[in-house]
PDB file of N, CA and C in Angstrom:
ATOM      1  N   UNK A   1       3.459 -10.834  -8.363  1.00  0.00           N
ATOM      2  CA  UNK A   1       2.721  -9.598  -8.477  1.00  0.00           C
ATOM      3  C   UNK A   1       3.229  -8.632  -7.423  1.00  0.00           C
ATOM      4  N   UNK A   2       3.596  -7.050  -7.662  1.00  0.00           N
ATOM      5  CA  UNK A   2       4.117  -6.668  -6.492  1.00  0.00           C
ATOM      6  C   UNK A   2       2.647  -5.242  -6.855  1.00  0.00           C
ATOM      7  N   UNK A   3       3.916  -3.767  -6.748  1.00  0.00           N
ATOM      8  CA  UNK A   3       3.126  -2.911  -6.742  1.00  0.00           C
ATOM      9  C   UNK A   3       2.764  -1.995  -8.226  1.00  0.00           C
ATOM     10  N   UNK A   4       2.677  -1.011  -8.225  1.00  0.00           N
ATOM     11  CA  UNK A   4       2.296  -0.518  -9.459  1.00  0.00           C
ATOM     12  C   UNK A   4       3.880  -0.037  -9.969  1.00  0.00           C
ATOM     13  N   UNK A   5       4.441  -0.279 -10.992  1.00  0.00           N
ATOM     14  CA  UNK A   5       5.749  -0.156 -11.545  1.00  0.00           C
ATOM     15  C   UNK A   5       6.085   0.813 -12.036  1.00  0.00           C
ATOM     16  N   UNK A   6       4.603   1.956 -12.963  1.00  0.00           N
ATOM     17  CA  UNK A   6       5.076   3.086 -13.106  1.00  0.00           C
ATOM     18  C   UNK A   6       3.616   3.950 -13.552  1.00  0.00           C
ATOM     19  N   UNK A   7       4.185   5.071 -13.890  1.00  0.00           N
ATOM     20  CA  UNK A   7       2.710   5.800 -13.890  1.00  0.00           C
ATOM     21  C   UNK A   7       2.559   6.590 -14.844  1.00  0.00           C
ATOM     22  N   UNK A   8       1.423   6.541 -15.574  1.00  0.00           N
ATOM     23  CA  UNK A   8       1.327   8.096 -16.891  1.00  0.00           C
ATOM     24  C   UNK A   8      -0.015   8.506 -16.946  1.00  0.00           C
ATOM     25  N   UNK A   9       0.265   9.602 -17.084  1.00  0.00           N
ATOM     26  CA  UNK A   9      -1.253  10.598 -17.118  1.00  0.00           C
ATOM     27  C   UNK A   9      -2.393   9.846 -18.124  1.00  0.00           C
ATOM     28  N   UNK A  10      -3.339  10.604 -17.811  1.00  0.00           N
ATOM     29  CA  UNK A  10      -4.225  10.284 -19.291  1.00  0.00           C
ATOM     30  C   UNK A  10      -4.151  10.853 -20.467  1.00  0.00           C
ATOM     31  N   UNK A  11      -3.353  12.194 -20.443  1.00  0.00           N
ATOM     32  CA  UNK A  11      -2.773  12.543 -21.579  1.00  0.00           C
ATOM     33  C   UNK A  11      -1.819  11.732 -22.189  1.00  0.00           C
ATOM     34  N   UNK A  12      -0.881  11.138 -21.538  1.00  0.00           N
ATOM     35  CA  UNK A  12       0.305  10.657 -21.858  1.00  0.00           C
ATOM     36  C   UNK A  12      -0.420   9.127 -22.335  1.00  0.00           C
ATOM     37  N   UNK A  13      -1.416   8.345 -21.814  1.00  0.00           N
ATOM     38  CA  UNK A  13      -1.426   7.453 -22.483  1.00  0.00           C
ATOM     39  C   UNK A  13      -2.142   8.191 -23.716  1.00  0.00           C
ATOM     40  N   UNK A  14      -3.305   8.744 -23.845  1.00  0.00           N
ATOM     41  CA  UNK A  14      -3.317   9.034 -25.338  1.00  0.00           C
ATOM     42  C   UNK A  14      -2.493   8.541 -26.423  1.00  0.00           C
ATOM     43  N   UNK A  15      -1.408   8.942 -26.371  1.00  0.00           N
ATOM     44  CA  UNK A  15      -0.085   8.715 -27.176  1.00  0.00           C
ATOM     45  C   UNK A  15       0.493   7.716 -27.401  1.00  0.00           C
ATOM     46  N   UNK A  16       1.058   7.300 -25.530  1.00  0.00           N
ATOM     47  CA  UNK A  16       1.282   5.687 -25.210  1.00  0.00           C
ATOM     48  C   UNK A  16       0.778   4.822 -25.315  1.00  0.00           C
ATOM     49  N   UNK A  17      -0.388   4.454 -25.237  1.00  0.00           N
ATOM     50  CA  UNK A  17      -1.135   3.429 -25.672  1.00  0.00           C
ATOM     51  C   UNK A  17      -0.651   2.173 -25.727  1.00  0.00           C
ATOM     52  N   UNK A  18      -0.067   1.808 -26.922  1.00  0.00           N
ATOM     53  CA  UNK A  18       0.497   0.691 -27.541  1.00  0.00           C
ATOM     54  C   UNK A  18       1.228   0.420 -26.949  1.00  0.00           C
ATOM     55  N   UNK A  19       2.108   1.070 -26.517  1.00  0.00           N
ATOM     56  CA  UNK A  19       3.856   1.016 -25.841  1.00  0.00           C
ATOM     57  C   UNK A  19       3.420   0.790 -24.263  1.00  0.00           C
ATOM     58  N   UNK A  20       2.145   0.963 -23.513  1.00  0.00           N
ATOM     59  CA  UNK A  20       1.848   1.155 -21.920  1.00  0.00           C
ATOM     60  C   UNK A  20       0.972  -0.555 -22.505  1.00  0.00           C
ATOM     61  N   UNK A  21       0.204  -0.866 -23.065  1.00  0.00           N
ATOM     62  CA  UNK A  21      -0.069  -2.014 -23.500  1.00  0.00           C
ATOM     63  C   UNK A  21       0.753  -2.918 -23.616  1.00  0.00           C
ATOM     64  N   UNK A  22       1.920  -2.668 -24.639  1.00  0.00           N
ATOM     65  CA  UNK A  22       3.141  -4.161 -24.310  1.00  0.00           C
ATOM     66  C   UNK A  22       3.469  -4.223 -23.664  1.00  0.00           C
ATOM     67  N   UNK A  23       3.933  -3.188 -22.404  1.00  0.00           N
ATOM     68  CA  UNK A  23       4.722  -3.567 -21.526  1.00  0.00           C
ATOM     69  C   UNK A  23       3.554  -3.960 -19.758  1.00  0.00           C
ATOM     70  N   UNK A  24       2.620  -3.806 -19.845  1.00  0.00           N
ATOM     71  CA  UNK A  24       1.818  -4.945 -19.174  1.00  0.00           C
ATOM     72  C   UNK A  24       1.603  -6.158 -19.785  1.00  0.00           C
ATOM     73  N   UNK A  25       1.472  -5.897 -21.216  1.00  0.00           N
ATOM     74  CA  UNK A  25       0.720  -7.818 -21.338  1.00  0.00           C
ATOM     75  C   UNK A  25       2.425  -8.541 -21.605  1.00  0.00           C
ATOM     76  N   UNK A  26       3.336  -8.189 -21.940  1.00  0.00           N
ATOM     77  CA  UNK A  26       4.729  -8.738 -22.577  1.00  0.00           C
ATOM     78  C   UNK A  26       5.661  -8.230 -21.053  1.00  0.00           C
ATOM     79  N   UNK A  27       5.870  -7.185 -20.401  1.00  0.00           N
ATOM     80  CA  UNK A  27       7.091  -6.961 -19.628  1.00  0.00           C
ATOM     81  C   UNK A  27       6.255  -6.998 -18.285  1.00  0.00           C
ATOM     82  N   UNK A  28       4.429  -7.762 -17.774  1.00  0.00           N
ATOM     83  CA  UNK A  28       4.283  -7.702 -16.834  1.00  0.00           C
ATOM     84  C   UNK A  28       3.935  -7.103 -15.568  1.00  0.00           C
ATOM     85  N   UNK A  29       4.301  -5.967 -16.332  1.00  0.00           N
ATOM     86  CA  UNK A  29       4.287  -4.410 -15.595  1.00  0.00           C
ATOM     87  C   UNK A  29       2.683  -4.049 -15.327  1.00  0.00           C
ATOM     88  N   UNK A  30       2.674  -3.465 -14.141  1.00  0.00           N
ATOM     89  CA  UNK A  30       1.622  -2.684 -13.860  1.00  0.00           C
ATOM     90  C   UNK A  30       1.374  -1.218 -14.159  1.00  0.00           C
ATOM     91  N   UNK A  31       0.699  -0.429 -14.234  1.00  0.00           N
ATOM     92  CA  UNK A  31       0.986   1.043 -15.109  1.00  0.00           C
ATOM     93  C   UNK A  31      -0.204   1.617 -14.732  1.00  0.00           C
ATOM     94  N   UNK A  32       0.336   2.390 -13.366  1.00  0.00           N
ATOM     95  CA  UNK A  32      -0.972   3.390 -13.276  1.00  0.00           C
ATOM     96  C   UNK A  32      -0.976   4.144 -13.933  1.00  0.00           C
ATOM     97  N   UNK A  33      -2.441   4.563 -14.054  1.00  0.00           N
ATOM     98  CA  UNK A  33      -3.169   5.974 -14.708  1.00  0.00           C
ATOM     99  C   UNK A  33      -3.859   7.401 -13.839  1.00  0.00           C
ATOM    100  N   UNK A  34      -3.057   8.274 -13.924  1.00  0.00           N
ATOM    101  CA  UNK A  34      -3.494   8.981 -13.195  1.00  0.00           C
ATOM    102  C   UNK A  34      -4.445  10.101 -13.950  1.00  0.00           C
ATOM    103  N   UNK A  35      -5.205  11.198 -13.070  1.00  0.00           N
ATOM    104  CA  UNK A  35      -5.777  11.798 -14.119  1.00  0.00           C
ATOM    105  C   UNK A  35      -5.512  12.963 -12.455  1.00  0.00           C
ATOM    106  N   UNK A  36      -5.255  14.363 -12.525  1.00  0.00           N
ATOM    107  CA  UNK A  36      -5.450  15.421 -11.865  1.00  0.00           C
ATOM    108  C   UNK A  36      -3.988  14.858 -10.847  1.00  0.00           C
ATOM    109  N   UNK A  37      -3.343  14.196 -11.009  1.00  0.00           N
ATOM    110  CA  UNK A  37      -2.365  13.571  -9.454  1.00  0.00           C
ATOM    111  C   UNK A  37      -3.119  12.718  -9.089  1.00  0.00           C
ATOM    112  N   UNK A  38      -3.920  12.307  -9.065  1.00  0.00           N
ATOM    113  CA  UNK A  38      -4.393  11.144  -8.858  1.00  0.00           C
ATOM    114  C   UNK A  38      -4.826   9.598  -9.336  1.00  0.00           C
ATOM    115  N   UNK A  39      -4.424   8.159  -8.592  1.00  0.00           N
ATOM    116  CA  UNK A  39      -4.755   7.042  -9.644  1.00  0.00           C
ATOM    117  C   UNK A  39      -5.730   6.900  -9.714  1.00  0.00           C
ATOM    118  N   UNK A  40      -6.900   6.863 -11.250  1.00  0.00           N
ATOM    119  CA  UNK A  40      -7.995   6.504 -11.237  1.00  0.00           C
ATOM    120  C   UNK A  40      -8.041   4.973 -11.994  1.00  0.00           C
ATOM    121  N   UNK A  41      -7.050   4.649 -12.123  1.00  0.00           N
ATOM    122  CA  UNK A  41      -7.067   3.370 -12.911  1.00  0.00           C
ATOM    123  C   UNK A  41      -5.903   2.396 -12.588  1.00  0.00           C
ATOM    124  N   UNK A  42      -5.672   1.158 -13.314  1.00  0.00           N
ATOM    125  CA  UNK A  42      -4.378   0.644 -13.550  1.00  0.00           C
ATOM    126  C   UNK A  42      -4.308  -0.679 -14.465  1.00  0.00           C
ATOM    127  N   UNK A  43      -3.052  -0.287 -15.502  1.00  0.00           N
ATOM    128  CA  UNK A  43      -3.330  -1.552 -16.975  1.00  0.00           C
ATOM    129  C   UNK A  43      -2.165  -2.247 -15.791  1.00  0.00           C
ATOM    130  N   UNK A  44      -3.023  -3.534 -16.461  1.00  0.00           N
ATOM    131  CA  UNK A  44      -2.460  -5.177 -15.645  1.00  0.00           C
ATOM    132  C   UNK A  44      -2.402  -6.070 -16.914  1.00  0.00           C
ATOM    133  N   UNK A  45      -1.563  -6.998 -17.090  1.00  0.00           N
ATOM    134  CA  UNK A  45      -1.721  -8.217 -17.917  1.00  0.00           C
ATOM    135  C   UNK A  45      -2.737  -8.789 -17.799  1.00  0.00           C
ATOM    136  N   UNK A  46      -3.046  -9.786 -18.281  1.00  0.00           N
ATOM    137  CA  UNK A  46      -4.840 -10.730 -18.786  1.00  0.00           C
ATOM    138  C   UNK A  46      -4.499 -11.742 -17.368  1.00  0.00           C
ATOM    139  N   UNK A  47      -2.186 -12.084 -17.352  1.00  0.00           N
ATOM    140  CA  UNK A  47      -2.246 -13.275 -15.927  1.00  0.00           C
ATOM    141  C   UNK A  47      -2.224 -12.100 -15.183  1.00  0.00           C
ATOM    142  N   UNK A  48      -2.212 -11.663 -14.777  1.00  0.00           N
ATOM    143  CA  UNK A  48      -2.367 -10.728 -13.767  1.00  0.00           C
ATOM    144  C   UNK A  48      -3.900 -10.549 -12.796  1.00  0.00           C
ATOM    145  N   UNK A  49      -4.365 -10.553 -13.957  1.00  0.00           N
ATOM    146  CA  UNK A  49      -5.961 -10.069 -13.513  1.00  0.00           C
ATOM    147  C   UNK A  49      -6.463 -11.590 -12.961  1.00  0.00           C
ATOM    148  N   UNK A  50      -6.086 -12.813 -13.734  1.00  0.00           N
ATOM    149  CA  UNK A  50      -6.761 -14.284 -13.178  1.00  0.00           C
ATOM    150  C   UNK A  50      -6.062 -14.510 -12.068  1.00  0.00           C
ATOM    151  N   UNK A  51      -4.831 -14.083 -11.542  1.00  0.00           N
ATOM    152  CA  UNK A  51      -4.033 -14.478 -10.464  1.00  0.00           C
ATOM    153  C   UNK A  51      -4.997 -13.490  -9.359  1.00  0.00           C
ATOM    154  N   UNK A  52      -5.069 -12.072  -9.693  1.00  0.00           N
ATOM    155  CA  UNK A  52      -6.261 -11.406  -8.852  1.00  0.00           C
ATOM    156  C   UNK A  52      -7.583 -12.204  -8.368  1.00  0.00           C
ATOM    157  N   UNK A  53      -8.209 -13.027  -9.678  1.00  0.00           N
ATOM    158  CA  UNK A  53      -9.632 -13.682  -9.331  1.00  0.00           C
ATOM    159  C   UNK A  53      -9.432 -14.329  -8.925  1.00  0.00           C
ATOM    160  N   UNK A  54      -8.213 -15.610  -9.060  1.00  0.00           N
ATOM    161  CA  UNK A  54      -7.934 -16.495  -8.615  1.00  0.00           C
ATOM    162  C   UNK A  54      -7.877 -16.502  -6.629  1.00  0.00           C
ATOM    163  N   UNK A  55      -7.261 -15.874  -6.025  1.00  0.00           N
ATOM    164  CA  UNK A  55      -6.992 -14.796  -5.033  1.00  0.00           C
ATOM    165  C   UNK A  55      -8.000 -14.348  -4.535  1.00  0.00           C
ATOM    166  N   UNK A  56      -9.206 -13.879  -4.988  1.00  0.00           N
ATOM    167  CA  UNK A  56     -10.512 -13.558  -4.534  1.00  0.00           C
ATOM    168  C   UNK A  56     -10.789 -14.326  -4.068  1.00  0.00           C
ATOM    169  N   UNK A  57     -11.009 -15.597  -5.393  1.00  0.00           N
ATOM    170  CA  UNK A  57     -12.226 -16.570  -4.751  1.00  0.00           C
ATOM    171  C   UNK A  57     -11.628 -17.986  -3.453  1.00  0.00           C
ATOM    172  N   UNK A  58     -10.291 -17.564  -4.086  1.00  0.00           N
ATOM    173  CA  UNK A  58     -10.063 -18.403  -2.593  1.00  0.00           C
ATOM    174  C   UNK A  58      -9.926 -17.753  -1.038  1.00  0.00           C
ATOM    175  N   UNK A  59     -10.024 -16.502  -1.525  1.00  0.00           N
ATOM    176  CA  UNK A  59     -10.808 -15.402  -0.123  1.00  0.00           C
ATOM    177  C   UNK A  59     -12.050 -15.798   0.164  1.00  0.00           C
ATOM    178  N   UNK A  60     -12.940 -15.859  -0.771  1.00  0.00           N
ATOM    179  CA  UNK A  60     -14.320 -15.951  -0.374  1.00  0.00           C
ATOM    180  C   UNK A  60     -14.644 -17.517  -0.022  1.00  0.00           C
ATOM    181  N   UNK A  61     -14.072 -18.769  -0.627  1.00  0.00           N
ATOM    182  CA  UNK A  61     -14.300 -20.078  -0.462  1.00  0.00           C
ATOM    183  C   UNK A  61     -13.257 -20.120   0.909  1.00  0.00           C
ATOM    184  N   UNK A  62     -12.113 -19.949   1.470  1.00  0.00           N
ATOM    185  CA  UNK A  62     -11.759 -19.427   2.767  1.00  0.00           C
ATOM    186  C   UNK A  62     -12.793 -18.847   4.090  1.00  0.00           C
ATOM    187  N   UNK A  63     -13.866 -18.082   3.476  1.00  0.00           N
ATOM    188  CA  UNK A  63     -14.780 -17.509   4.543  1.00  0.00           C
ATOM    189  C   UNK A  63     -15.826 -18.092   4.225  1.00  0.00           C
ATOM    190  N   UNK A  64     -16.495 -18.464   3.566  1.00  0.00           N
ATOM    191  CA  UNK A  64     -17.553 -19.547   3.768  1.00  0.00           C
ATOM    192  C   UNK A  64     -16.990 -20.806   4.283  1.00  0.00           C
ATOM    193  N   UNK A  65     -15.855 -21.464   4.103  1.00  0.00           N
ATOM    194  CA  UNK A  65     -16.255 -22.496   5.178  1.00  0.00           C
ATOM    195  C   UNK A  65     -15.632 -22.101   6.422  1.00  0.00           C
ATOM    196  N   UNK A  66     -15.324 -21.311   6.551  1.00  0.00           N
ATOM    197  CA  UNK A  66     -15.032 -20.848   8.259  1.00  0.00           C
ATOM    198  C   UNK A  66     -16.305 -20.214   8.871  1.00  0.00           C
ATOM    199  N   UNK A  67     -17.461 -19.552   8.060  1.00  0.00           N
ATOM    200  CA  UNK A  67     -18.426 -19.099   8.211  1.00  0.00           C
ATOM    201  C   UNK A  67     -19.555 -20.913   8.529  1.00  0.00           C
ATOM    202  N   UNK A  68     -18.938 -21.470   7.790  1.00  0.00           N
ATOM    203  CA  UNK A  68     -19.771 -22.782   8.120  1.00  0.00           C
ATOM    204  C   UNK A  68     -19.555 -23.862   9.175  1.00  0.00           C
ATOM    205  N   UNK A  69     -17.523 -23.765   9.361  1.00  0.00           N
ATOM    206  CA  UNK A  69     -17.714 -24.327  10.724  1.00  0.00           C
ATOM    207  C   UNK A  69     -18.402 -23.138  12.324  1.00  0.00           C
ATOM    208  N   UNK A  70     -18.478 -21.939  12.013  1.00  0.00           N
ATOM    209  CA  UNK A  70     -18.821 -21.670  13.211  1.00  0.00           C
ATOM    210  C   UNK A  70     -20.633 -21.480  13.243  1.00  0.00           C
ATOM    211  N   UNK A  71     -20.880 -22.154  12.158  1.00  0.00           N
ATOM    212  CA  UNK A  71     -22.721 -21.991  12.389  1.00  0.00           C
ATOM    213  C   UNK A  71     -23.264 -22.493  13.295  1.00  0.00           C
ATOM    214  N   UNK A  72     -24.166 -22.103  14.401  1.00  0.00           N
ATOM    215  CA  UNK A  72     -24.524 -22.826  15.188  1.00  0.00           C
ATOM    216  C   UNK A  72     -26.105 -23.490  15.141  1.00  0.00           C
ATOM    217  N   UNK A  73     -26.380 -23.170  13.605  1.00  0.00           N
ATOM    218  CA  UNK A  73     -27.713 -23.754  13.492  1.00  0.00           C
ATOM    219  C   UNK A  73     -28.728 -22.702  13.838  1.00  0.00           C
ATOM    220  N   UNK A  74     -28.591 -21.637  14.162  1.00  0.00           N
ATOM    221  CA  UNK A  74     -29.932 -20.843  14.930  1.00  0.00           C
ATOM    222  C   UNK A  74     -30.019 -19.949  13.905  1.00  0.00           C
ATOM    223  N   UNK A  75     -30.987 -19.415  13.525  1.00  0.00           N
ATOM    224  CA  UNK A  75     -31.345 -18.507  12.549  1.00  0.00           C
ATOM    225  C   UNK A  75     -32.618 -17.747  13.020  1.00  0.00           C
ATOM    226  N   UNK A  76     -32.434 -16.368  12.099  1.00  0.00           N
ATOM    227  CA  UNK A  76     -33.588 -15.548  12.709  1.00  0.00           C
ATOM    228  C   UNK A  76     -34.349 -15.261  11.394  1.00  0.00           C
ATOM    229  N   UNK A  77     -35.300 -15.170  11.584  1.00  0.00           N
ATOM    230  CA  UNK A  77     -36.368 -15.070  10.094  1.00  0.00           C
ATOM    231  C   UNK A  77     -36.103 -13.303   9.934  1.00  0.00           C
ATOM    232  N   UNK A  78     -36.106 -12.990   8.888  1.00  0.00           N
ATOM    233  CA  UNK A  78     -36.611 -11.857   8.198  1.00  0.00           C
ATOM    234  C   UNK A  78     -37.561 -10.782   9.775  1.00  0.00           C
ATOM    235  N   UNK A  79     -38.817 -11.596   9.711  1.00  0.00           N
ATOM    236  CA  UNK A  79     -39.619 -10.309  10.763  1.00  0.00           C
ATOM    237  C   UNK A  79     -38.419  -9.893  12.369  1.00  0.00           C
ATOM    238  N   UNK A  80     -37.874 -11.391  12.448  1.00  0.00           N
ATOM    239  CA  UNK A  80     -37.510 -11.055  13.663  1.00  0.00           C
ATOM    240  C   UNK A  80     -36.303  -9.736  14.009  1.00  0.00           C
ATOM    241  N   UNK A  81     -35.457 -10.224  12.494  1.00  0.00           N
ATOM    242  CA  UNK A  81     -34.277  -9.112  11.987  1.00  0.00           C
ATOM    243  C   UNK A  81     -35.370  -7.504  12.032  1.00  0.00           C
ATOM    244  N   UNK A  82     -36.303  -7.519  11.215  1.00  0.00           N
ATOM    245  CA  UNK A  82     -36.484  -6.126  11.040  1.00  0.00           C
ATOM    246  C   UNK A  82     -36.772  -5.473  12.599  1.00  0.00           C
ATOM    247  N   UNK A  83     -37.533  -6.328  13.512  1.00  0.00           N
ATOM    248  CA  UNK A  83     -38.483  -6.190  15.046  1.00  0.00           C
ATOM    249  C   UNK A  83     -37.297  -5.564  15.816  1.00  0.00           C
ATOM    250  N   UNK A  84     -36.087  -6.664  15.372  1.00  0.00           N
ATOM    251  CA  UNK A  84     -34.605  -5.982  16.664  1.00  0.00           C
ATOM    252  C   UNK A  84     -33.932  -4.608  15.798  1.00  0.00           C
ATOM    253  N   UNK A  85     -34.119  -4.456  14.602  1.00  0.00           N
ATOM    254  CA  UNK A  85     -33.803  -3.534  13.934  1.00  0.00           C
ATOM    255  C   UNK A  85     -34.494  -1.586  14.246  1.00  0.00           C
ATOM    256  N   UNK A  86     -35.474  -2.078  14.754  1.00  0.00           N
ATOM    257  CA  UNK A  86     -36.733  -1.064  15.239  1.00  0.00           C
ATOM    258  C   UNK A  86     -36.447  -0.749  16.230  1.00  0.00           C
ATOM    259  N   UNK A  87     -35.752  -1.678  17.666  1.00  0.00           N
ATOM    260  CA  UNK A  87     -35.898  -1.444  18.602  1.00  0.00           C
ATOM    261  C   UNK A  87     -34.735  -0.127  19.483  1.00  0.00           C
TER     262      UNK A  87
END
C-alpha cells in the first residue's frame, strides 16, 4: 500500500466511474477525489480497505495490552473524576 496514485475531480469521475473503479479493484490503485482542489475522498480496492482494518485493529489490540501491562490497579469512580474536574 503506498500513497494516493492519482487524482480526478468529481466531475471527471461522473464520466469515469467504471474506468476509476477497475483500476482500484483490478490495477490496485488508489484514486483521489477531489472536489474545489481539494481531497474529499479516496476509491481503494475491497484488499486495500481489510489490510487498512486489519492495521487498525492491531493498533488498538497493541494499546490495550500495553495499556494493561502498565495498570496499576487504582481506579477513580465517576464522582471522584467529576470533584477533580471542578476543581
Amino acid at each position: 500500500m503506498g500513497a494516493i496514485d492519482d487524482e480526478v475531480t468529481t466531475r471527471e469521475l461522473r464520466s469515469k466511474l467504471s474506468d476509476v473503479l477497475g483500476r482500484a479493484m483490478y490495477g490496485g490503485e488508489r484514486i483521489g477525489v477531489t472536489r474545489n482542489g481539494k481531497l474529499v475522498a479516496v476509491v481503494i480496492s475491497p484488499d486495500d480497505l481489510e489490510a487498512l482494518e486489519e492495521f487498525e485493529m492491531a493498533q488498538d489490540v497493541a494499546a490495550y495490552r500495553q495499556a494493561k501491562a502498565e495498570d496499576d490497579g487504582t481506579r477513580v469512580s465517576l464522582d471522584e473524576l467529576r470533584a477533580g474536574l471542578r476543581q
